[in-house]
N, C-alpha and C. Protein backbone atom coordinates (compact mmCIF):
# COMPACT_ATOMS: atom_id res chain seq x y z
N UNK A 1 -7.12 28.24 49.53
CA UNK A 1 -6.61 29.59 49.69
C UNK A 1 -7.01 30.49 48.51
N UNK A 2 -7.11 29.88 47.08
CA UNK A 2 -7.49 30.20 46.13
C UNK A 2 -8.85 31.12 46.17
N UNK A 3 -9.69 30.16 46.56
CA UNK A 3 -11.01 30.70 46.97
C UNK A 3 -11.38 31.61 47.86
N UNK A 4 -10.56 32.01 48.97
CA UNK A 4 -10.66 32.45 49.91
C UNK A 4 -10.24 34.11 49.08
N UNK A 5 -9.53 34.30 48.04
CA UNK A 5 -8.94 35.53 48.03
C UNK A 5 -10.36 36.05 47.01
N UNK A 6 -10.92 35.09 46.65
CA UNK A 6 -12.42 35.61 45.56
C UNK A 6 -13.62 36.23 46.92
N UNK A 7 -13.50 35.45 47.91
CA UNK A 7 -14.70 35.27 48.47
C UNK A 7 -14.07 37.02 49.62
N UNK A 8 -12.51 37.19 49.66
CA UNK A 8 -12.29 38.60 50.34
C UNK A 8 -12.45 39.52 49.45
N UNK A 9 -12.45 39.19 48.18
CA UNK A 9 -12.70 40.66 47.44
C UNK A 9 -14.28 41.19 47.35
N UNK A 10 -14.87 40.00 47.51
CA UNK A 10 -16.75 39.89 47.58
C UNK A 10 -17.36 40.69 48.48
N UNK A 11 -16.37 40.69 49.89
CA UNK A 11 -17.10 40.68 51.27
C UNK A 11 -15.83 42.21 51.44
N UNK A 12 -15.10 42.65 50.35
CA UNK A 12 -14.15 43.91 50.93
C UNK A 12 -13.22 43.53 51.56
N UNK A 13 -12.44 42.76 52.12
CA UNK A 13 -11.70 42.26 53.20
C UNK A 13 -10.33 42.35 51.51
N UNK A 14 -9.27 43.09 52.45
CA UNK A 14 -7.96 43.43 51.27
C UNK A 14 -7.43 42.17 51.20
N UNK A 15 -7.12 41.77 50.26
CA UNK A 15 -6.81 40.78 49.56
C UNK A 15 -5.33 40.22 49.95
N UNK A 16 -4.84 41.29 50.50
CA UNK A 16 -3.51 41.44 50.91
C UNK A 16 -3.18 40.67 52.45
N UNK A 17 -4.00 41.09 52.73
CA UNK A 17 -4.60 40.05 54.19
C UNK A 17 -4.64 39.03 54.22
N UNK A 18 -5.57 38.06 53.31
CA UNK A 18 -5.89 37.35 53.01
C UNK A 18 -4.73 36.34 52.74
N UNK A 19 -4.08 36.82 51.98
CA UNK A 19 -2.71 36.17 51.04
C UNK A 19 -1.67 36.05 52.54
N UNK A 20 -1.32 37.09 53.01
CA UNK A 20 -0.19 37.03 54.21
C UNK A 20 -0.93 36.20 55.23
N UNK A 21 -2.41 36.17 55.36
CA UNK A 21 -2.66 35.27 56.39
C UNK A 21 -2.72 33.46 56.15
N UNK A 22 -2.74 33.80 54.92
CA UNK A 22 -3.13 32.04 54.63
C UNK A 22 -1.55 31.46 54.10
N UNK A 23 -0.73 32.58 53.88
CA UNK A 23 1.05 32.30 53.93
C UNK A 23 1.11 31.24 54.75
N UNK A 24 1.06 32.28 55.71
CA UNK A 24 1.25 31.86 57.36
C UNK A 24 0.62 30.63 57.63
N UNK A 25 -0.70 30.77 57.94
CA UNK A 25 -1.40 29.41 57.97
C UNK A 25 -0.59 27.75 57.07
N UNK A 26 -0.42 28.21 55.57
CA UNK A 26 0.15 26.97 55.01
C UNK A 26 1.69 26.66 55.66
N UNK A 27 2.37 27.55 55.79
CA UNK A 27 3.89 27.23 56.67
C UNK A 27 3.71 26.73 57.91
N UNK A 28 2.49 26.66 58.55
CA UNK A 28 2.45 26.82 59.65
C UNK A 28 1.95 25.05 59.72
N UNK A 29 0.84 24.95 59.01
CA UNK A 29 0.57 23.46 58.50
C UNK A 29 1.39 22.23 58.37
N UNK A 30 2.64 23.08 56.93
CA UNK A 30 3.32 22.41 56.30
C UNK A 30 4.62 21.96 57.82
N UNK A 31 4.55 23.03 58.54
CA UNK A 31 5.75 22.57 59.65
C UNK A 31 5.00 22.21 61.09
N UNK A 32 3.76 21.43 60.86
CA UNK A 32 3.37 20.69 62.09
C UNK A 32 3.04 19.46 61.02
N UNK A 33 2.28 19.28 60.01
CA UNK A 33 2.63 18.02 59.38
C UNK A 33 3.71 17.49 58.56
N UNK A 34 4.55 18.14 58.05
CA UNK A 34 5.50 17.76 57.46
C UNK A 34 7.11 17.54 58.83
N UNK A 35 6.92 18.62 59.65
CA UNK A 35 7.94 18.39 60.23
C UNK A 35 8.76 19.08 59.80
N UNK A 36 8.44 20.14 58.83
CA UNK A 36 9.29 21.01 58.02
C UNK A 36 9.70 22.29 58.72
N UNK A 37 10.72 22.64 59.25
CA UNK A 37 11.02 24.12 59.32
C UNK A 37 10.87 24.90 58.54
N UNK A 38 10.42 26.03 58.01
CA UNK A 38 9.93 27.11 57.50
C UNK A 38 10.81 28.16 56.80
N UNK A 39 12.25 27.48 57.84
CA UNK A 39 13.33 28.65 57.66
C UNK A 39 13.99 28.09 56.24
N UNK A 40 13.53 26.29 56.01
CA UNK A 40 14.49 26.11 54.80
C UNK A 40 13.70 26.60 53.41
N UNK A 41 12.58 27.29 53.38
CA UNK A 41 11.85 27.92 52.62
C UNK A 41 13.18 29.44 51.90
N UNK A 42 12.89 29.78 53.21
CA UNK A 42 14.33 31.07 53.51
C UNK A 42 16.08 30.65 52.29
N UNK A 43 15.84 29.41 52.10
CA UNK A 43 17.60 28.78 52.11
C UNK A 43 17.61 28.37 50.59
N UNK A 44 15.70 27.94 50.26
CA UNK A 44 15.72 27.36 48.81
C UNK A 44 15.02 28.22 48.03
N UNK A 45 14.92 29.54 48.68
CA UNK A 45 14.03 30.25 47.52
C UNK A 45 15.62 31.05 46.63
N UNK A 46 15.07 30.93 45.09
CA UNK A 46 15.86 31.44 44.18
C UNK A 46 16.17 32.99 44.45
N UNK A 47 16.68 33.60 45.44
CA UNK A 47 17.03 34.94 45.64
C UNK A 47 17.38 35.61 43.83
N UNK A 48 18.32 34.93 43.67
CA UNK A 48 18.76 36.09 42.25
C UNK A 48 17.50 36.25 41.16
N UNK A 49 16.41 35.05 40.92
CA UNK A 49 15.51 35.19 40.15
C UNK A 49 14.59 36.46 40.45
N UNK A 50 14.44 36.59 41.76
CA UNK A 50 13.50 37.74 42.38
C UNK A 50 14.00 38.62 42.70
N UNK A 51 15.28 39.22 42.46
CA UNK A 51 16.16 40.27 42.18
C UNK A 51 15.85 40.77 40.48
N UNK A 52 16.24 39.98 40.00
CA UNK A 52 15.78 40.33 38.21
C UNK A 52 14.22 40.78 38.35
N UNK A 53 13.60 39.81 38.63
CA UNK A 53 12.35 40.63 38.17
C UNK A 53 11.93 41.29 39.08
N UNK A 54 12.15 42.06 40.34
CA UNK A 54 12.28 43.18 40.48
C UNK A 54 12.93 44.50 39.65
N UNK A 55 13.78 44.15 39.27
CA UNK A 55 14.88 45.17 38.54
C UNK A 55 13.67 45.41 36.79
N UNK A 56 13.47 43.98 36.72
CA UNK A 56 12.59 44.46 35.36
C UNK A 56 11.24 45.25 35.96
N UNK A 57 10.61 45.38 36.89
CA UNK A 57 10.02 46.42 37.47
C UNK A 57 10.68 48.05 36.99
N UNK A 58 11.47 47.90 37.98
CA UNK A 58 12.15 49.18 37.80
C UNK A 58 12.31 49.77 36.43
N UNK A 59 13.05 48.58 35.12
CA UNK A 59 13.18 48.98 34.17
C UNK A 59 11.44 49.44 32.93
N UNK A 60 10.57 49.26 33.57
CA UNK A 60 9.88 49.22 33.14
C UNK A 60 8.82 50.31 33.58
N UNK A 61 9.15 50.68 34.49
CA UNK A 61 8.63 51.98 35.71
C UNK A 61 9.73 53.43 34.67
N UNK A 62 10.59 53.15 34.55
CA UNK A 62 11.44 53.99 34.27
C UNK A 62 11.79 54.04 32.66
N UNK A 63 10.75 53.17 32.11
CA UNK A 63 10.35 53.18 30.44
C UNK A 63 9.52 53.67 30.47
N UNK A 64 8.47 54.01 31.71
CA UNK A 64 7.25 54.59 31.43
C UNK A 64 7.55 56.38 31.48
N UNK A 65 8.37 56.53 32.32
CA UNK A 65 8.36 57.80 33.22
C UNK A 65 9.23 58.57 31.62
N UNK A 66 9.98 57.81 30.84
CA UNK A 66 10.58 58.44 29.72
C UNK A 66 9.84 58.16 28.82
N UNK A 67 8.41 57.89 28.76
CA UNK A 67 7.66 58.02 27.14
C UNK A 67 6.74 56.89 26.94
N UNK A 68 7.50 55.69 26.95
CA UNK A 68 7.25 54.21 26.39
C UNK A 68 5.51 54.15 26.33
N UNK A 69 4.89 54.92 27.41
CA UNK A 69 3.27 54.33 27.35
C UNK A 69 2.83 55.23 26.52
N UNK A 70 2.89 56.48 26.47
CA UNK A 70 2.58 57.96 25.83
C UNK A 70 2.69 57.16 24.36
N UNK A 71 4.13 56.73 23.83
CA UNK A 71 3.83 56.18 22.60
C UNK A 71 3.75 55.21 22.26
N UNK A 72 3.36 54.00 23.03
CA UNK A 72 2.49 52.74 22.58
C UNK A 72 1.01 52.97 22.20
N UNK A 73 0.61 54.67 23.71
CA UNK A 73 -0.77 54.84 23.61
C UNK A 73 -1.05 55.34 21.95
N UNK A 74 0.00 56.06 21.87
CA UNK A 74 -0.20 56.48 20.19
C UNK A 74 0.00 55.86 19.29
N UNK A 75 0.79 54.93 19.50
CA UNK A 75 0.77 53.44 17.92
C UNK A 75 -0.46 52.55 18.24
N UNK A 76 -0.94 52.20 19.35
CA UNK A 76 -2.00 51.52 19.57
C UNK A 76 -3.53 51.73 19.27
N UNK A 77 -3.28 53.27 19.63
CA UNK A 77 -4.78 53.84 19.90
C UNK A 77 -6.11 53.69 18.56
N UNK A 78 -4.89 53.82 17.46
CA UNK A 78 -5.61 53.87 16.03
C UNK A 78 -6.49 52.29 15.68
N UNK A 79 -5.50 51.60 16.05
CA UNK A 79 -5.46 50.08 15.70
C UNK A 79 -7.00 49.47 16.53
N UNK A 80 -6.85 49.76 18.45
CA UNK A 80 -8.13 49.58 19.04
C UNK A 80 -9.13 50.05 18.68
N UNK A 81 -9.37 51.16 18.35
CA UNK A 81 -10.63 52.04 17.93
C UNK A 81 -11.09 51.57 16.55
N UNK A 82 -10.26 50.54 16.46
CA UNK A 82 -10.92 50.01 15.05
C UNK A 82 -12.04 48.85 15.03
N UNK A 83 -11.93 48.50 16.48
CA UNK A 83 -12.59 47.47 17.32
C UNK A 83 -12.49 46.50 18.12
N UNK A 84 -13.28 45.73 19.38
CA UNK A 84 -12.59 44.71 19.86
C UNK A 84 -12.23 43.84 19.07
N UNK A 85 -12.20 43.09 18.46
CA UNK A 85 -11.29 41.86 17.98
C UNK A 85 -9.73 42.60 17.46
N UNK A 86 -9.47 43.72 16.65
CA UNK A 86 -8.49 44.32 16.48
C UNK A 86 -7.65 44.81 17.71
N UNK A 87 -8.50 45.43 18.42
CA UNK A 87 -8.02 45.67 20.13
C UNK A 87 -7.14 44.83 21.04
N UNK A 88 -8.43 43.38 21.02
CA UNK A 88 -7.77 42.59 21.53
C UNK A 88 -6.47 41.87 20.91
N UNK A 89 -6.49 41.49 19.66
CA UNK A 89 -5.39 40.90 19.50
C UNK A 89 -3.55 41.84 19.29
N UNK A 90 -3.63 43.31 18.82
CA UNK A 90 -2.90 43.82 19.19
C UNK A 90 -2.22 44.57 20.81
N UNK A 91 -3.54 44.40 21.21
CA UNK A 91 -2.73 44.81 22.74
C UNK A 91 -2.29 43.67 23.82
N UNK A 92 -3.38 42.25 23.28
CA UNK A 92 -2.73 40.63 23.70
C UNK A 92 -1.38 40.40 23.04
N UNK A 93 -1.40 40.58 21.68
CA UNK A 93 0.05 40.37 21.00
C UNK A 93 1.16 41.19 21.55
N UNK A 94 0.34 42.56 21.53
CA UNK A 94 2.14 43.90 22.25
C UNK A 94 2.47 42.74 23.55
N UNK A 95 1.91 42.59 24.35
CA UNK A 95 2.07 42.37 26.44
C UNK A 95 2.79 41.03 25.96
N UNK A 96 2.26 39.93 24.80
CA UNK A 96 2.71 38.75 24.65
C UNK A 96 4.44 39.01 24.80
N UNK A 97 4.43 40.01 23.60
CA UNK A 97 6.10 40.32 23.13
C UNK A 97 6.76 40.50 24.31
N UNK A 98 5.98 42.00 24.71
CA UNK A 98 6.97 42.72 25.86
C UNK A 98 7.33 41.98 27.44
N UNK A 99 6.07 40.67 27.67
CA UNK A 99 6.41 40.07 28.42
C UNK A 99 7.47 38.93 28.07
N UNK A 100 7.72 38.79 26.53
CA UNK A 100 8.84 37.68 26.60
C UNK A 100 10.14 38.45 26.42
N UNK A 101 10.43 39.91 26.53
CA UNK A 101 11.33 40.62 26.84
C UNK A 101 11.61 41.18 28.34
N UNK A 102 10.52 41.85 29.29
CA UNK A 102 10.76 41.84 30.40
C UNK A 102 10.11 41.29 31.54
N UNK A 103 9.30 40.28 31.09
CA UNK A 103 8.84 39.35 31.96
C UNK A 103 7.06 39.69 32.04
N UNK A 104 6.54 38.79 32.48
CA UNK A 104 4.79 39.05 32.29
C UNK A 104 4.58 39.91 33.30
N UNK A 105 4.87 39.90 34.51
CA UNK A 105 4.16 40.91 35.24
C UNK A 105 4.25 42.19 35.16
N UNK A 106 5.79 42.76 34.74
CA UNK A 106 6.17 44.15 34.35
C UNK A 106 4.89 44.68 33.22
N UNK A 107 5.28 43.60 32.04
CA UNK A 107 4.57 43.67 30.32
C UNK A 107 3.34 44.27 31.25
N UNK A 108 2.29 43.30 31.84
CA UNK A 108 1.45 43.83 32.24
C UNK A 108 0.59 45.00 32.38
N UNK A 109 1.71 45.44 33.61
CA UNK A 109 1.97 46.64 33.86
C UNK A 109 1.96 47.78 33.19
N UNK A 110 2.92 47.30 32.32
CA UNK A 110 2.58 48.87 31.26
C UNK A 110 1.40 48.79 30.45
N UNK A 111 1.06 47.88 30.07
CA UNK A 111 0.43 47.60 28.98
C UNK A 111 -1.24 48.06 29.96
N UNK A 112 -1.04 47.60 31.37
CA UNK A 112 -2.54 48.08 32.29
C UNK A 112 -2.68 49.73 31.87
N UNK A 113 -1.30 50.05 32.27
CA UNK A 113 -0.84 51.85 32.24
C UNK A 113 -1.48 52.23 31.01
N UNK A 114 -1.14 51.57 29.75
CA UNK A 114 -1.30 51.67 28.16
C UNK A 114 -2.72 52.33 28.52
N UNK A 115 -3.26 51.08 28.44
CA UNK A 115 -4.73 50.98 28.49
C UNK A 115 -5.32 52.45 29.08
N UNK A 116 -5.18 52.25 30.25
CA UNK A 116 -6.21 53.70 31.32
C UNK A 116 -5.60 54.71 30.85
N UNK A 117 -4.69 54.78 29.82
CA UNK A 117 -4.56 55.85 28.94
C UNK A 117 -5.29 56.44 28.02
N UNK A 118 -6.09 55.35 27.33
CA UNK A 118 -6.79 55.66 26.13
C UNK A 118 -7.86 56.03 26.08
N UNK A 119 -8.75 56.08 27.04
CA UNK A 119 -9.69 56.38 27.12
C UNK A 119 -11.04 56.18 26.73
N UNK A 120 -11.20 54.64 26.80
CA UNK A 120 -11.76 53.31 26.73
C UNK A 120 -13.60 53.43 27.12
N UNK A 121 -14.20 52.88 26.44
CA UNK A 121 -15.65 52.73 26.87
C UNK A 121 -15.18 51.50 27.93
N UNK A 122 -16.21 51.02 28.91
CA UNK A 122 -16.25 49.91 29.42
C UNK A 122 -15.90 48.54 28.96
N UNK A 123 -16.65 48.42 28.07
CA UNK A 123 -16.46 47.00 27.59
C UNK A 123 -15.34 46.75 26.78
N UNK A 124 -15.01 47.70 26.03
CA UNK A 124 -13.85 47.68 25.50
C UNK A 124 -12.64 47.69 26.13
N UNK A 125 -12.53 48.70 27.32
CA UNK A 125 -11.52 48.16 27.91
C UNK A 125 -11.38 47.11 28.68
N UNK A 126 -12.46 46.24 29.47
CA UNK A 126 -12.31 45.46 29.85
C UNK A 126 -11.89 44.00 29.11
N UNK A 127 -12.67 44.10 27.83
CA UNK A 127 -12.02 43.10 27.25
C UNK A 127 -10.43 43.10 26.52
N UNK A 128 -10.21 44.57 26.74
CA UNK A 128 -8.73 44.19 26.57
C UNK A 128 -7.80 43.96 27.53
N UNK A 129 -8.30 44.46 28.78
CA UNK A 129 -7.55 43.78 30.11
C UNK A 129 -7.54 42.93 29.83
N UNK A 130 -8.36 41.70 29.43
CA UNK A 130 -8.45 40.31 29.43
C UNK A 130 -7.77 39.77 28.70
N UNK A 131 -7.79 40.43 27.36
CA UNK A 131 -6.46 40.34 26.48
C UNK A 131 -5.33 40.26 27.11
N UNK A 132 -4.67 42.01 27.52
CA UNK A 132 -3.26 41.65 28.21
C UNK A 132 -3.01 40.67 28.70
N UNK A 133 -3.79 40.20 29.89
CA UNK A 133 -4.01 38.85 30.74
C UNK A 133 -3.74 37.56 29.83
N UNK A 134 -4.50 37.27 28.99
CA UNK A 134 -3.92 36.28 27.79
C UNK A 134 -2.92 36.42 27.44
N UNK A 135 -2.13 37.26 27.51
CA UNK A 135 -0.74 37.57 26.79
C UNK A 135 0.56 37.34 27.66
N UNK A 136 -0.21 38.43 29.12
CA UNK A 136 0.91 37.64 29.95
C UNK A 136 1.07 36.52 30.59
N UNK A 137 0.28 35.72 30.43
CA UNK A 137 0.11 34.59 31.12
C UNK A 137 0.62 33.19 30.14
N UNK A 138 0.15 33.49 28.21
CA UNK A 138 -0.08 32.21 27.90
C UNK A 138 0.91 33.15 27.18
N UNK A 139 1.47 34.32 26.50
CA UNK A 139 2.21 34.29 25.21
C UNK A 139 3.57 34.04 25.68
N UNK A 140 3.63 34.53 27.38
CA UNK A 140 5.13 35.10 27.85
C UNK A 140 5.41 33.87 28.29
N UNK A 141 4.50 32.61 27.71
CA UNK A 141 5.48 31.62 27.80
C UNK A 141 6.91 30.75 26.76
N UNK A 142 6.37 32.04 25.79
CA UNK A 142 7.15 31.80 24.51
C UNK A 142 9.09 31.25 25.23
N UNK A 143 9.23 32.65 25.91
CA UNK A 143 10.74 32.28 26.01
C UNK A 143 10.80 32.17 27.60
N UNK A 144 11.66 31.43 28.25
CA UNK A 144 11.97 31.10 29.40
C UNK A 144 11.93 32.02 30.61
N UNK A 145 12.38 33.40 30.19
CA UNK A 145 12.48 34.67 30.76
C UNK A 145 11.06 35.18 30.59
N UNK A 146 10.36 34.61 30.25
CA UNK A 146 8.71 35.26 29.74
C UNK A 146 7.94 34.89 31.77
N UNK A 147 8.14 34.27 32.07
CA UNK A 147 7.54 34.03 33.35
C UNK A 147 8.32 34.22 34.75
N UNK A 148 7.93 34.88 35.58
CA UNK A 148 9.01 34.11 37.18
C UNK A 148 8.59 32.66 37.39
N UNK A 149 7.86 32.14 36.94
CA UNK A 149 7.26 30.57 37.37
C UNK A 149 8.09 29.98 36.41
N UNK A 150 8.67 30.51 35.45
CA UNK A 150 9.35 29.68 34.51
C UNK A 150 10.91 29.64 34.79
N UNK A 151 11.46 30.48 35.36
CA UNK A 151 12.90 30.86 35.67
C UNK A 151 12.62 29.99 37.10
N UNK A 152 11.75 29.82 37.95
CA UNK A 152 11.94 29.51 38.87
C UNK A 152 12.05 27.61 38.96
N UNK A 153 11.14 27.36 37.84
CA UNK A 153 10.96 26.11 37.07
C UNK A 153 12.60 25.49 36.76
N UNK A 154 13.06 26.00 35.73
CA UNK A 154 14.31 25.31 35.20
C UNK A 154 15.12 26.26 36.69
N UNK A 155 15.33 26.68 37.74
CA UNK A 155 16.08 27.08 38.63
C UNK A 155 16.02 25.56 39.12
N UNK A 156 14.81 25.26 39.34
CA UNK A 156 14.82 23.97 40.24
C UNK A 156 15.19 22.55 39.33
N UNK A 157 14.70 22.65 38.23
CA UNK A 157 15.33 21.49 37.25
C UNK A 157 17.17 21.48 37.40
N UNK A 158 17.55 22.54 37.28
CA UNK A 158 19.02 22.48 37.10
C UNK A 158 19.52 22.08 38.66
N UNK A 159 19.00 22.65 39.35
CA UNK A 159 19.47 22.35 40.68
C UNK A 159 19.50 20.81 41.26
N UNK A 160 18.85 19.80 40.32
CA UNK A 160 18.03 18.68 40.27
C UNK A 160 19.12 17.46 39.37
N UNK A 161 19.56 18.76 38.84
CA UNK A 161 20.72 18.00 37.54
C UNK A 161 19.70 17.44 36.54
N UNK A 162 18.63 17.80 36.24
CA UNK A 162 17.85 17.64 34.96
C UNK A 162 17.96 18.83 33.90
N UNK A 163 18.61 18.42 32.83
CA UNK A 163 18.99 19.47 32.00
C UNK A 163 18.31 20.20 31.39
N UNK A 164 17.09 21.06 30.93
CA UNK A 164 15.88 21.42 29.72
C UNK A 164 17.24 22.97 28.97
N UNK A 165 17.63 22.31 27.81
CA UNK A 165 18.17 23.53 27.30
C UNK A 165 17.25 24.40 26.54
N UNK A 166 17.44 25.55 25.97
CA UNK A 166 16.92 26.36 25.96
C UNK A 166 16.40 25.96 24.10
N UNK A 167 17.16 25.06 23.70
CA UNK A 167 16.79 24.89 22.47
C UNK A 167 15.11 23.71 23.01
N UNK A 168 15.62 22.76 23.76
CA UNK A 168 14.26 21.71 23.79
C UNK A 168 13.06 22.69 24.41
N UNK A 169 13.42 23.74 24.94
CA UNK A 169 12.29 24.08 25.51
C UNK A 169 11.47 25.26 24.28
N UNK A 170 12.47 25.93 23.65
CA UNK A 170 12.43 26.74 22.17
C UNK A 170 11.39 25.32 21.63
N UNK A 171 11.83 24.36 21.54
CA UNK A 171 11.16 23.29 20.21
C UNK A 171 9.95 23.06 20.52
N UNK A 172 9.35 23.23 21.66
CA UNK A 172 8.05 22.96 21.99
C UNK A 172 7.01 24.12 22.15
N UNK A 173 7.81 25.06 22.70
CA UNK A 173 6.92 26.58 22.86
C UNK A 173 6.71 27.26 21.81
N UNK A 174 7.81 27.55 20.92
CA UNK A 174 7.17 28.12 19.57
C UNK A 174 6.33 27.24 18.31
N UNK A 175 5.98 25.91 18.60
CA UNK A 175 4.65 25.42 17.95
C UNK A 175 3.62 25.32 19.33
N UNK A 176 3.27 25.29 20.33
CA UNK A 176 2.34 25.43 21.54
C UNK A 176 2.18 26.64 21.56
N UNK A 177 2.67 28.08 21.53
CA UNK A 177 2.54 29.20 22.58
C UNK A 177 1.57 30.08 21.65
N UNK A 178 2.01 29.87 20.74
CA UNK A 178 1.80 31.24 19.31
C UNK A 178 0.19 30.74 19.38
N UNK A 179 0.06 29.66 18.75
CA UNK A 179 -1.52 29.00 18.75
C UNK A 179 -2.36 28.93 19.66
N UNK A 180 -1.41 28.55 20.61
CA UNK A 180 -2.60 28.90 22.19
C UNK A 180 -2.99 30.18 22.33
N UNK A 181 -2.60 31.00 22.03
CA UNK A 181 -2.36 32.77 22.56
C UNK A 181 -3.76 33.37 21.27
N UNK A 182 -3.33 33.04 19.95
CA UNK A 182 -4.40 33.09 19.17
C UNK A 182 -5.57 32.55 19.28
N UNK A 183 -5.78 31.28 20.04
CA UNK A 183 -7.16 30.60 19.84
C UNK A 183 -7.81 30.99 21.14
N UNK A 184 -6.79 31.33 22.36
CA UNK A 184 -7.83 31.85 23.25
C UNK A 184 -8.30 33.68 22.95
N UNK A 185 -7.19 34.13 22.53
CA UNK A 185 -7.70 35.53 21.97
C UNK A 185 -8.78 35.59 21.08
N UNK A 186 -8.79 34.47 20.47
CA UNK A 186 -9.79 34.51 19.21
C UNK A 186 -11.38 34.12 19.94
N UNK A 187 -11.22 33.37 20.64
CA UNK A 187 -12.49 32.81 22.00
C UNK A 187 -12.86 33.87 23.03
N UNK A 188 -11.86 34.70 23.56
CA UNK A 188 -12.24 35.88 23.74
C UNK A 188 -13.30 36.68 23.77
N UNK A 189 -12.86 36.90 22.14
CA UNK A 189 -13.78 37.56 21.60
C UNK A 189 -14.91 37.06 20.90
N UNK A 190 -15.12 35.75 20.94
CA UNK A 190 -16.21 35.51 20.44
C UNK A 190 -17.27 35.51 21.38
N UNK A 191 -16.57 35.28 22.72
CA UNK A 191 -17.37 35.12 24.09
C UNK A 191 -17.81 36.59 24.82
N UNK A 192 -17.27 37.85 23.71
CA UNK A 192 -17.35 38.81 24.44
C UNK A 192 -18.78 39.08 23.55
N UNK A 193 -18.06 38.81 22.09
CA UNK A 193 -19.57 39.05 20.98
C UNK A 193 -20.98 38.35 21.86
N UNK A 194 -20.72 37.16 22.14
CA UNK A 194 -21.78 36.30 22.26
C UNK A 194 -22.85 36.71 23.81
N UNK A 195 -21.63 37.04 24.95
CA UNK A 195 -22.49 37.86 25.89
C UNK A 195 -22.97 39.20 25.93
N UNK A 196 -21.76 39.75 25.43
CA UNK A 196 -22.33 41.54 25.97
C UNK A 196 -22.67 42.34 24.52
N UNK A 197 -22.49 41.72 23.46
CA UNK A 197 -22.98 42.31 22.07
C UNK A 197 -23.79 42.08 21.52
């Protein structure tokens, strides 16, 4: 299914399609070989988790509409123009933070907004998309609330009666997260030097 959403963006076919059709298709699979009804999908999905991060949408739509990008674009702007490697690691580091405050996809979000603010040559901004992307993906794994895959994770551990408190999971992510987030930011950019510079 993975592949299928590369090979619709290739050929134009909305991506959106793609995703709702191959939904369907895997439920449809999963309840002629498994024997599974579809509806208990309906019964075990974490409703309140996907309420929050909706709401951190909102809160983050409504940080923008009062300022928040206008002046990130202006604490940021000085710092990028100083170059990609400076670029990238402050606008990977901001999305890292702001996604372990309102979750990676929101962080994203603004931080996409940030960006098509500034008024970016090509390459530069693209390699800081890639940044953000590093940030929300590998920094916002710092704290538990940094992911929906992660809330949805210990949703199902607890439900399981397997305990991960917030300290064992603290003890492992802040020596893993910080270093991962730096060494691929730092690869980044060496991979950006090494092709397009």
């Amino acid at each position: 299914m993975r592949c299928l959403l590369f090979v619709a963006s290739y050929i134009n076919v909305p991506i959106e399609i793609v995703a709702v059709l191959g939904s369907v298709f895997l439920l449809l699979w999963r309840w002629y070989h498994l024997r599974t009804n579809p509806v208990d999908i309906l019964k075990k999905t974490p409703w309140h988790i996907l309420i929050f991060a909706f709401s951190m949408y909102v809160i983050i739509y409504g940080l923008h509409n009062v300022g928040l990008t206008a002046f990130l674009v202006q604490l940021c702007e000085p710092i990028v123009n100083q170059g990609i490697f400076q670029a990238s690691f402050t606008m990977g580091g901001l999305v890292s933070i702001l996604s372990n405050f309102f979750n990676n996809h929101p962080a994203l979000m603004i931080g996409t907004i940030t960006l098509t603010e500034m008024g970016l040559d090509p390459i530069t901004l693209k390699t800081i998309y890639l940044a953000n992307i590093i940030g929300s993906d590998i920094g916002s794994l710092l704290l538990p609330i940094g992911t929906l895959a992660s809330l949805i994770w210990m949703s199902i551990l607890r439900r399981n009666n397997i305990k991960i408190s917030w300290k064992d999971y603290l003890s492992v992510s802040l020596i893993v997260i910080p270093i991962s987030t730096i060494v691929t930011l730092a690869l980044l950019f060496f991979w950006i030097q090494l092709v397009f510079i």
